[in-house]
Protein backbone atom coordinates (compact mmCIF):
# COMPACT_ATOMS: atom_id res chain seq x y z
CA UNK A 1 -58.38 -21.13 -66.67
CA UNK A 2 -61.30 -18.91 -65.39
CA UNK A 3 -58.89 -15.80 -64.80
CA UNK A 4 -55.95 -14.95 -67.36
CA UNK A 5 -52.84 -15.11 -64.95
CA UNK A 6 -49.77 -13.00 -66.48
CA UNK A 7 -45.76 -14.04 -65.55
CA UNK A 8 -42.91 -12.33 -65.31
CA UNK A 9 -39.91 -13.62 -67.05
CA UNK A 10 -36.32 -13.39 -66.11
CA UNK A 11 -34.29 -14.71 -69.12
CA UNK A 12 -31.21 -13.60 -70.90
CA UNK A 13 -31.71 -15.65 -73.53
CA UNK A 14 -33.89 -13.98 -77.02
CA UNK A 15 -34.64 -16.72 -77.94
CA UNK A 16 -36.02 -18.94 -74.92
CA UNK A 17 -37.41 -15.60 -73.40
CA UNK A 18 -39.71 -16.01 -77.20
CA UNK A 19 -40.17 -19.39 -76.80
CA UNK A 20 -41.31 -18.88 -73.47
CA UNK A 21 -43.71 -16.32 -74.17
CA UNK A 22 -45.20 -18.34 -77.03
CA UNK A 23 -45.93 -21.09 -74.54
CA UNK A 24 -47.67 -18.92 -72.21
CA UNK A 25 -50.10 -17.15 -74.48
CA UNK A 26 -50.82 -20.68 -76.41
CA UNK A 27 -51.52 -21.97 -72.13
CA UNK A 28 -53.41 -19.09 -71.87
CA UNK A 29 -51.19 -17.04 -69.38
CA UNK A 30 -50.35 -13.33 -70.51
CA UNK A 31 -46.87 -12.07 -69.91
CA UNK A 32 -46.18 -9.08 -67.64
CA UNK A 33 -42.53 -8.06 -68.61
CA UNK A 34 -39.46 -9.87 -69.33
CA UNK A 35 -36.35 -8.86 -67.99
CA UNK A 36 -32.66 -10.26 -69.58
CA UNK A 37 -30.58 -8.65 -66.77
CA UNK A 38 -30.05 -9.46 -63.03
CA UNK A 39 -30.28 -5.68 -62.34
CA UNK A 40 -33.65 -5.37 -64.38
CA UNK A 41 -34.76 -8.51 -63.14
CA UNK A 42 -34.82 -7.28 -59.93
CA UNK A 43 -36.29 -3.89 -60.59
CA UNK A 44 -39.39 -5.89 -62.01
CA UNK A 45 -39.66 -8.37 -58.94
CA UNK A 46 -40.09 -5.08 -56.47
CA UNK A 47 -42.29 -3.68 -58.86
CA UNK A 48 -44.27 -6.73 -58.91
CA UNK A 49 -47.70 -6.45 -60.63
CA UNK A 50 -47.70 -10.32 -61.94
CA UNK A 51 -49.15 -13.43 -60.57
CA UNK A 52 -45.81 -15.73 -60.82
CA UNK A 53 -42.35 -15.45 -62.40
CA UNK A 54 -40.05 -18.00 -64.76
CA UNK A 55 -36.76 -17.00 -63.52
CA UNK A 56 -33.68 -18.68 -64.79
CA UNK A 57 -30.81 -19.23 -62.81
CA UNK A 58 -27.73 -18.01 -64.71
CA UNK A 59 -28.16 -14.14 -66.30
CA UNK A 60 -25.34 -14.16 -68.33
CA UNK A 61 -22.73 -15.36 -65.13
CA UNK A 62 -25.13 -13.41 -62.43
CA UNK A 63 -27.02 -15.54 -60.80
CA UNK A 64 -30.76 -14.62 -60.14
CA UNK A 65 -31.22 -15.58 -56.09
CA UNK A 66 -31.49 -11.69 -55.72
CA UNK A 67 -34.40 -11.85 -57.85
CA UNK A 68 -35.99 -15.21 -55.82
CA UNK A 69 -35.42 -13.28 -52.70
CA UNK A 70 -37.59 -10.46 -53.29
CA UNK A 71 -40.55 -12.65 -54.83
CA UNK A 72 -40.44 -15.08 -51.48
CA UNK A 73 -40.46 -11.39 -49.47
CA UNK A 74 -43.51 -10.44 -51.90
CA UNK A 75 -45.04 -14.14 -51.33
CA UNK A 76 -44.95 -14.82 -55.18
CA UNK A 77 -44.65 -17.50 -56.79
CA UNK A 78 -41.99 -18.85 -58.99
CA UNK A 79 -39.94 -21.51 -60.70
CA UNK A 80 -36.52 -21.79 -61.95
CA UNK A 81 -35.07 -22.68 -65.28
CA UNK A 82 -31.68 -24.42 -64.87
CA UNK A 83 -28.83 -25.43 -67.89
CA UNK A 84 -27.48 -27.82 -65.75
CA UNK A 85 -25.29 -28.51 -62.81
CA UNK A 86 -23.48 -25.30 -63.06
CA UNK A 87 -26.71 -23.41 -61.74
CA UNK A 88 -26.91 -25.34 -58.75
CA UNK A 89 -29.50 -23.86 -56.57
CA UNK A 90 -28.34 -22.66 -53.13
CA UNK A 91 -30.01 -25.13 -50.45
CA UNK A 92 -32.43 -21.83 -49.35
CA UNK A 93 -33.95 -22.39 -52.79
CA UNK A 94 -34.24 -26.38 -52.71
CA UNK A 95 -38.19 -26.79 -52.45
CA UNK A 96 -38.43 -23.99 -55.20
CA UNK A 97 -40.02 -25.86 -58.63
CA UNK A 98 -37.35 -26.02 -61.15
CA UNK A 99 -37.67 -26.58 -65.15
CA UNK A 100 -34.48 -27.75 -66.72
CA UNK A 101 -33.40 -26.76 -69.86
CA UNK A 102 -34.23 -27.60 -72.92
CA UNK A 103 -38.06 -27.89 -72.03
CA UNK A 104 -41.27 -28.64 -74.64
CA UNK A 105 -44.40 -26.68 -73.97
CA UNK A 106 -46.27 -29.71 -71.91
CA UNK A 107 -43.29 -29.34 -69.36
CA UNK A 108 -43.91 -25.24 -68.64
CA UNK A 109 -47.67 -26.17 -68.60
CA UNK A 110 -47.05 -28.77 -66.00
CA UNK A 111 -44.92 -26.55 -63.90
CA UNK A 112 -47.43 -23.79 -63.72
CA UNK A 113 -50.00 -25.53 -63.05
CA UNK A 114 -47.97 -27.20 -59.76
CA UNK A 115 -46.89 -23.83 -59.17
CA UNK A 116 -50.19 -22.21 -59.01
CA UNK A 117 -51.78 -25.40 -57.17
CA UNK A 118 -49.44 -25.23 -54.68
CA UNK A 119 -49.67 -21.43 -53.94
């Protein structure tokens, strides 16, 4: 990578939200925030300042389409991360890249780099 991309992160999880941003500074991304709220999700989406976001769908029972909406407005890319079927992804939201749960580092590398190709 000839320019160090940074991500946002929208987890609620410690855990993955470490795991996740172990992953990205191994792949060589930096990480520009990570937000474990819907609320403070969506603070850092309109404050922007990264090149793409990991957002996953449940926040503790909110769900983070709020979140999507204001990175599509922004033209930012993004992927979900999704447990399972009870984060179905409203049909606005179907061509959006998603990551399912639990994923290995390969699978986030292979995301981004689809994401970022395709943006």
């Amino acid at each position: 990578m000839s320019e160090r991309k940074t991500i946002f992160i929208v987890e609620d999880e410690p855990m993955i939200s470490l795991m996740l941003e172990d992953f990205l500074d191994t792949l060589g991304y930096g990480v520009s925030g990570i937000a474990d709220t819907l609320e403070s999700g969506h603070e850092g989406a309109c404050v922007g300042g990264f090149d793409a976001a990991i957002l996953d769908c449940n926040l503790s029972g909110d769900k983070v389409w709020p979140v999507a909406e204001v990175l599509i407005e922004r033209d930012v890319p993004f992927l979900f991360v999704t447990g399972g079927s009870s984060d179905d992804i409203p049909g606005r939201f179907t061509t959006c890249p998603t990551l399912e749960k639990p994923f290995t580092m390969a699978n986030v590398e292979s995301a981004l780099q689809r994401l970022f190709s395709a943006a």
